[in-house]
Every structure is written in structure tokens, then in C-alpha cells.
Protein backbone atom coordinates (compact mmCIF):
# COMPACT_ATOMS: atom_id res chain seq x y z
CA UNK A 1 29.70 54.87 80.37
CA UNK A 2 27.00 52.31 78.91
CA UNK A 3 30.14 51.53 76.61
CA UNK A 4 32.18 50.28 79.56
CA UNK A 5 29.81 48.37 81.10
CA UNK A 6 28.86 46.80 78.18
CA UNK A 7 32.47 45.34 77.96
CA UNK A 8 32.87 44.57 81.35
CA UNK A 9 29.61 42.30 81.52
CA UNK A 10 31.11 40.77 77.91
CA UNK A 11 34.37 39.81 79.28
CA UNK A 12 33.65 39.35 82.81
CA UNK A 13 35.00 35.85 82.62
CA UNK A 14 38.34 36.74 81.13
CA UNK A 15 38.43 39.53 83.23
CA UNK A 16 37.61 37.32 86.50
CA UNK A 17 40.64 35.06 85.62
CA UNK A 18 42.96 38.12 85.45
CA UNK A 19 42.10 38.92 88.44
CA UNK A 20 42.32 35.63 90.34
CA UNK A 21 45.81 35.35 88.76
CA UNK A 22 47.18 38.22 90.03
CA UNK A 23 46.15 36.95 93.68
CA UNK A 24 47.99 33.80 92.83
CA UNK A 25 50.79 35.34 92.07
CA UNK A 26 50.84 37.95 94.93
CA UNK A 27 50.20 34.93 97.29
CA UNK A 28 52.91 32.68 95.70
CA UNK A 29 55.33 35.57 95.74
CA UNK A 30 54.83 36.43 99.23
CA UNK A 31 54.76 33.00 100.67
CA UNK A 32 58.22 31.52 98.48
CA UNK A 33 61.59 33.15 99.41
CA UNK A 34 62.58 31.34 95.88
CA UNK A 35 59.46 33.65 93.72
CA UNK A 36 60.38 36.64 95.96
CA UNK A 37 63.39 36.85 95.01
CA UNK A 38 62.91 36.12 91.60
CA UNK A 39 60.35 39.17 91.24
CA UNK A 40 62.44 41.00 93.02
CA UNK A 41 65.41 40.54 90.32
CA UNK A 42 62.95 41.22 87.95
CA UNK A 43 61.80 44.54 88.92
CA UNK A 44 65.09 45.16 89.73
CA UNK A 45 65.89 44.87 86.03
CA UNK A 46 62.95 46.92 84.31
CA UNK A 47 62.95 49.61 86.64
CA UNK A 48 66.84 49.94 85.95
CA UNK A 49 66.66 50.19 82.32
CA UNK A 50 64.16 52.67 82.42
CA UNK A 51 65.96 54.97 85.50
CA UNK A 52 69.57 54.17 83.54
CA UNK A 53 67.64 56.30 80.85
CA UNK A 54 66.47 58.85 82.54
CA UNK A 55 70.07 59.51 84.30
CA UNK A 56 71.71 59.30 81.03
CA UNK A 57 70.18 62.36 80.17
CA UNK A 58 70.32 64.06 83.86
CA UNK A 59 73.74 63.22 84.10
CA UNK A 60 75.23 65.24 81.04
CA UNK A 61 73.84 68.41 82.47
CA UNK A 62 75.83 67.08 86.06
CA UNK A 63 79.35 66.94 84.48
CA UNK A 64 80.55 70.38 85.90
CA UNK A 65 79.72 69.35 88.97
CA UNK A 66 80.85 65.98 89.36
CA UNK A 67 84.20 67.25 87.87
CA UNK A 68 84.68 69.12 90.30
CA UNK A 69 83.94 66.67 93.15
CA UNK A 70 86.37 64.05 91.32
CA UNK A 71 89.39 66.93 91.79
CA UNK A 72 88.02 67.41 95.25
CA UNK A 73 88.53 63.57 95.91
CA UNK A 74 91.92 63.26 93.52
CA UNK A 75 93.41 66.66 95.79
CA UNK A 76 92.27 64.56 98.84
CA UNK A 77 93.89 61.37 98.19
CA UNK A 78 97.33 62.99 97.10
CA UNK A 79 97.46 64.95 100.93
CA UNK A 80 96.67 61.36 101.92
CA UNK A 81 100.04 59.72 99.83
CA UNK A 82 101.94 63.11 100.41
CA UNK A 83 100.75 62.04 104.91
CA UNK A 84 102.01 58.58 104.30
CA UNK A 85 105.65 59.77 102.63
CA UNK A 86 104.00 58.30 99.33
CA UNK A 87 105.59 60.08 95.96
CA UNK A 88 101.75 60.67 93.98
CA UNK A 89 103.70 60.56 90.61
CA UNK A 90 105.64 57.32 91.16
CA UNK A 91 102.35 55.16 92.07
CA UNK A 92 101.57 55.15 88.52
CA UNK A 93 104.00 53.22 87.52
CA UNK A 94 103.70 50.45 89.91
CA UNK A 95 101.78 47.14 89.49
CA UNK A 96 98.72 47.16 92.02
CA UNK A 97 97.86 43.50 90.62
CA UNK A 98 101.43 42.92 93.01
CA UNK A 99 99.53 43.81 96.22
CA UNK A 100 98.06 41.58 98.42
CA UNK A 101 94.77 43.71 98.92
CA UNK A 102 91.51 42.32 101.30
CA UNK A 103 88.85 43.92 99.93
CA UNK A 104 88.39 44.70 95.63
CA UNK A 105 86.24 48.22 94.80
CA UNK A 106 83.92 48.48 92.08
CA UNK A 107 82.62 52.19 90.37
CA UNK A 108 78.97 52.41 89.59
CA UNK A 109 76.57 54.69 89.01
CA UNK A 110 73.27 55.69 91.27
CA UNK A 111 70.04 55.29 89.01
CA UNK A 112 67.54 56.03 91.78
CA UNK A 113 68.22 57.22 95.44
CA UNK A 114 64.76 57.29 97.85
CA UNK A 115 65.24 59.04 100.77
CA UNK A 116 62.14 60.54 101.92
CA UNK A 117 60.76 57.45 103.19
CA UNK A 118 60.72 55.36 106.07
CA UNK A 119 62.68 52.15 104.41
CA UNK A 120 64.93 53.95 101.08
CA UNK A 121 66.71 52.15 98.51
CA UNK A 122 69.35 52.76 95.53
CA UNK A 123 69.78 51.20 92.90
CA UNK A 124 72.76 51.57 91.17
CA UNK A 125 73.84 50.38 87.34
CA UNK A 126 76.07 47.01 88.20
CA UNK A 127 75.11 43.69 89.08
CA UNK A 128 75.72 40.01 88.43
CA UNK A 129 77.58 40.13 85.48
CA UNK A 130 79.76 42.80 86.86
CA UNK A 131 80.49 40.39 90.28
CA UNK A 132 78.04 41.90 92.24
CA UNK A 133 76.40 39.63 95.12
CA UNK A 134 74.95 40.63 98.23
CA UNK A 135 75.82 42.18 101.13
CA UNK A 136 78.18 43.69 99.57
CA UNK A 137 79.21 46.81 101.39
CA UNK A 138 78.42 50.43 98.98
CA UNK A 139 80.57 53.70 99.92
CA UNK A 140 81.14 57.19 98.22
CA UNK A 141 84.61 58.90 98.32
CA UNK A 142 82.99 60.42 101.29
CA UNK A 143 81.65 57.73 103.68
CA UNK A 144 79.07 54.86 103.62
CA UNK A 145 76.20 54.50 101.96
CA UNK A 146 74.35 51.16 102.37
CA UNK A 147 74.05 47.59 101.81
CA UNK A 148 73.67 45.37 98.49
CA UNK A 149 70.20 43.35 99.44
CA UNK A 150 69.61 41.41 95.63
CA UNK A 151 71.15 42.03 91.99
CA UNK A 152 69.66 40.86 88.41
CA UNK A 153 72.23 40.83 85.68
CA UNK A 154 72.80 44.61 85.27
CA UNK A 155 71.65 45.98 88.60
CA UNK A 156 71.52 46.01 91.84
CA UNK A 157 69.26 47.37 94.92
CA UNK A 158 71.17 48.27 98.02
CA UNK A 159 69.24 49.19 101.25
CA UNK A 160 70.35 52.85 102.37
CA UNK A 161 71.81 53.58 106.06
CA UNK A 162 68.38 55.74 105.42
CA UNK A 163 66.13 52.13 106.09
CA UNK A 164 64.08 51.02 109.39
CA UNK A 165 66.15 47.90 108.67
CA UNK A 166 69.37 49.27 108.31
CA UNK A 167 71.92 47.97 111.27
CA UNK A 168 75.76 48.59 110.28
CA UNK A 169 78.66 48.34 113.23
CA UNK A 170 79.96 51.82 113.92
CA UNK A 171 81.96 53.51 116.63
CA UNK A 172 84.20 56.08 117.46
CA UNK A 173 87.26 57.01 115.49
CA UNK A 174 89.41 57.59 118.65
CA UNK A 175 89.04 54.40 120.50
CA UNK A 176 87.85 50.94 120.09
CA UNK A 177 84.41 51.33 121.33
CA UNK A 178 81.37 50.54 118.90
CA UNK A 179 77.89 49.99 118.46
CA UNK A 180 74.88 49.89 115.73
CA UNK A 181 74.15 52.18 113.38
CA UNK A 182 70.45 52.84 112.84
CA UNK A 183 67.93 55.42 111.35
CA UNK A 184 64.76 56.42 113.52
CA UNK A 185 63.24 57.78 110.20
CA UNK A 186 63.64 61.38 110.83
CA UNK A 187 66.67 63.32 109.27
CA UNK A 188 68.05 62.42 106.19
CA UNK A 189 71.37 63.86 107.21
CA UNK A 190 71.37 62.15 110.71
CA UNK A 191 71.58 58.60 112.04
CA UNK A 192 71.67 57.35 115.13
CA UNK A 193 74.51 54.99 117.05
CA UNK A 194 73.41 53.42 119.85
CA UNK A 195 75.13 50.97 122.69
CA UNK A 196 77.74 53.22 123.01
CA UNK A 197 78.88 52.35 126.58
CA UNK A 198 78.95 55.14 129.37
CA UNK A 199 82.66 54.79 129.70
CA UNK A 200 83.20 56.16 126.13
CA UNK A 201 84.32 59.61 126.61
CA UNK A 202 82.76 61.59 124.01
CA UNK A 203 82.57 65.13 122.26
CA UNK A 204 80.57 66.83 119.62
CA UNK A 205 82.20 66.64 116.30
CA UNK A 206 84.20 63.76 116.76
CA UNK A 207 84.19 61.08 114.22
CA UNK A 208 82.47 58.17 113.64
CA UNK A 209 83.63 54.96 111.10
CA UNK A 210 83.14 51.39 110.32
CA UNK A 211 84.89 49.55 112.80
CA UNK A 212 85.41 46.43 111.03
CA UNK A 213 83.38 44.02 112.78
CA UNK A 214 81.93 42.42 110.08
CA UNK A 215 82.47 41.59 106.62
CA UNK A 216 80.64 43.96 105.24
CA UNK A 217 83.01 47.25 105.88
CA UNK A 218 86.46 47.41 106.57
CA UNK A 219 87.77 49.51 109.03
CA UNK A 220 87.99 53.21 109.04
CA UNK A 221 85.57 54.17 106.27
CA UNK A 222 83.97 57.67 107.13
CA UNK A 223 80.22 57.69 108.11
CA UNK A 224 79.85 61.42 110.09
CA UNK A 225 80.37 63.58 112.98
CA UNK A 226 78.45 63.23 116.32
CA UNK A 227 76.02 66.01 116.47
CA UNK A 228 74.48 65.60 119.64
CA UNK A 229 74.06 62.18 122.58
CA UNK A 230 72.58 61.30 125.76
CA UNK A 231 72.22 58.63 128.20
CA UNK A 232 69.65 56.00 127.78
CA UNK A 233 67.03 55.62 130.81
CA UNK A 234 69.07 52.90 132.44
CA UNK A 235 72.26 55.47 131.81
CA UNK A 236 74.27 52.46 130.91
CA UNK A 237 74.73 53.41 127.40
CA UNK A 238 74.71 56.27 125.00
CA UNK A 239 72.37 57.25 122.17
CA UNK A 240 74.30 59.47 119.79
CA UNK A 241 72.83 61.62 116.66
CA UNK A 242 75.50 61.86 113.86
CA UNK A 243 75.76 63.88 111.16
CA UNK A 244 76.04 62.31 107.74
CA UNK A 245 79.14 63.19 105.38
CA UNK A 246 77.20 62.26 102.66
CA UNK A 247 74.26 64.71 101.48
CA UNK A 248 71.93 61.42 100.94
CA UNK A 249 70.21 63.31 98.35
CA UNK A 250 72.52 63.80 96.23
CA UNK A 251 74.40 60.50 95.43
CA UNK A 252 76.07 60.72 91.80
CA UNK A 253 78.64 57.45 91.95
CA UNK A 254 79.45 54.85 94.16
CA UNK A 255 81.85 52.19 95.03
CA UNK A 256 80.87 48.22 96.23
CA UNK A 257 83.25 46.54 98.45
CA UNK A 258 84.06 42.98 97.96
CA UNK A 259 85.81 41.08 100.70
CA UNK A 260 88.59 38.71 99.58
CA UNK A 261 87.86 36.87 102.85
CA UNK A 262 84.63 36.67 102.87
CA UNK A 263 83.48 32.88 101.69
CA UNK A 264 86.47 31.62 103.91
CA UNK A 265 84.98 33.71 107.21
CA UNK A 266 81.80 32.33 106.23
CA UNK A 267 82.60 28.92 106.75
CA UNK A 268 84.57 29.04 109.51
CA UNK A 269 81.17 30.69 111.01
CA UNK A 270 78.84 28.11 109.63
């Protein structure tokens, strides 16, 4: 103990400076959207190297089970071609580069889900160097799953549907009707919709999407099933709990959307 103190009262002046440059920094950071964002890439890019390790080594003992949820999704998107009068075996012959397609998907991998807290976020093994920007929508093959907030050169964070901050447009499946999608913090597996107007007629189980109001999303990708709703206190809108498709704990691989649109839109908005 004598040993310690002994060192601290030899480098106390060294150790003083230390300290008043970490305030700095923290105050710099804080007050400079510039620094902020900086650190932010930064830790963005250390903490990704190390979690792209560690899932390296998870993910090897997760191939029999992410097999089997690629078939799942294949079997799923042949009923979808066989629905649309699509021949499955012919589309592999044609030239997609010959569509004219509004939004571009890109595969990556989850490196570290949060979801036990009040504001969760992923970050996922692509980033600027792979085309990655923000707000930049983030799906699986089963529904939404957040936001791209900031990127460094190999990864990206993305703010979950599970975040205070979280506010994507949503509606009903059936009708044109819509309204923000939130999370009060509680359930993992449910989020809330709200401004839902009273006219909506509405049933448990039916299905809620992205309703295209935005950039973000496009239209019609899966977000859950309403499990329960009520009337707000003025009873001019509803407040509806839906249940997830996606088990939020439990996010293997993911796909960013990438609006061909988008810089055009923006400017028109600007």
C-alpha cells in the first residue's frame, strides 16, 4: 500500500495532466458534432475487430442452425416466385444487372446485438468501404431491424427498433393507414405503433409493415403482428402492441437497404 502511494505522490504531476486531458477530451467530444463523430467511428472500429473475433469463433458452432434458416428463407421465396407465376429455375439465368431496381441490398453479419437496455445497438461487419452510409435502412429475411446511425471503414452501428429513439413509419398491411413505430422499453419482442386513427378497423394478428413513407424502408417489409391496442385518452387514436417477427436476440445476418433515389429526394426536400 505504502508502495502505491509512494508512486502516486512521485508522479502526481504526470498523473494530474492525464487526468486533465481526459476532461479535455470528454468536453471537446461532447461539445463538437465534428469530434463526436469522429470517436464515435473510432470505437466503432476497435470494438468491431475485437466482436468480429469473438463471432468468428461463435459462429462455426451456429452453422446447423443458420443452414437451416437459409432453406427456410430459400423454400419461402420459391412459394413467393411459384405466387407470382415465376419459373424458380429459369431466374438463374437471367441478367438482374437488366432491371431497373429502387433500392440495392447488402449481406452482413451481426457482431454485437444489445437488447436488454433502454437505447440497443448492432453493429454489424460492413461499412464505408463496403458503401455503407447512414440511415440506411437494416432488415432480416424476416422483417426490420433498425437504422444505420455512423460507419468507420469496416463497420457500422445501427440503432435497433429496440431504442428510446427509435421512430420508423409503420401501419397496417390491409389498408393505407400508418403511424410511428416506437419502443416504450419493455418487451424485447413487442413495439408499439401509435397514431393509428380510430377509423382504422383493426384485429389481433393482423399485420403490420413499412409503409414507405420515407426513404429509409420501402414498402411492405414485415415488422409483426398486432398483439393487443386501445384507444388513447382523447380516443382519437390507437395505441397498438405488436409482436416482433424477429426474435431480437437472436440476430445472425442482415441486409442494408440503399435507396437509388435517395440523394435526388433529398434535394428536392432541401
Amino acid at each position: 500500500m505504502q508502495q502505491i502511494i509512494n508512486f502516486l505522490i512521485k508522479n502526481k504531476r504526470f498523473l494530474l495532466f492525464l487526468l486533465l486531458l481526459c476532461i479535455a477530451l470528454i468536453f471537446t467530444i461532447q461539445s463538437h458534432s465534428y469530434h463526436r463523430s469522429k470517436f464515435v467511428s473510432s470505437t466503432n472500429f476497435l470494438s468491431g475487430a475485437l466482436y468480429s473475433w469473438q463471432h468468428s469463433v461463435s459462429d462455426y458452432f451456429g452453422l446447423k442452425k443458420e443452414n437451416q434458416r437459409l432453406l427456410e428463407e430459400n423454400e419461402n421465396l420459391r412459394n413467393q416466385l411459384s405466387a407470382l407465376g415465376v419459373d424458380s429455375v429459369a431466374t438463374k439465368y437471367l441478367d438482374t444487372l437488366s432491371f431497373d431496381k429502387p433500392y440495392t441490398f447488402t449481406k452482413a453479419r451481426v457482431i454485437k446485438n444489445d437488447y436488454s437496455k433502454i437505447d440497443n445497438y448492432i453493429l454489424i461487419n460492413k461499412g464505408e468501404k463496403d458503401s455503407i452510409v447512414p440511415d440506411m435502412g437494416v432488415i432480416t429475411d424476416k422483417g426490420i431491424i433498425g437504422i444505420i446511425e455512423n460507419t468507420s471503414k469496416n463497420y457500422s452501428r445501427v440503432i435497433s427498433i429496440l431504442n428510446s429513439n427509435s421512430r420508423i413509419n409503420a401501419g397496417l398491411k390491409k389498408s393505407n393507414q400508418y403511424g410511428s413505430l416506437i419502443w416504450n422499453g419493455k418487451d424485447p419482442n413487442i413495439v408499439q405503433l401509435e397514431t393509428i386513427p380510430r377509423q382504422a378497423i383493426l384485429r389481433e394478428g393482423d399485420t403490420i409493415i413499412t409503409h414507405g413513407r420515407s426513404t429509409i424502408f420501402p414498402k411492405g417489409i414485415g415488422i409483426g403482428t398486432i398483439a393487443s391496442y386501445k384507444l388513447n385518452q382523447n380516443k382519437s387514436y390507437y395505441l397498438i402492441d405488436v409482436k416482433l417477427f424477429n426474435d431480437m436476440s437472436d440476430i445472425g445476418f442482415v441486409y442494408t437497404i440503399k435507396s437509388r433515389d435517395i440523394e435526388e429526394i433529398k434535394s428536392l426536400e432541401n
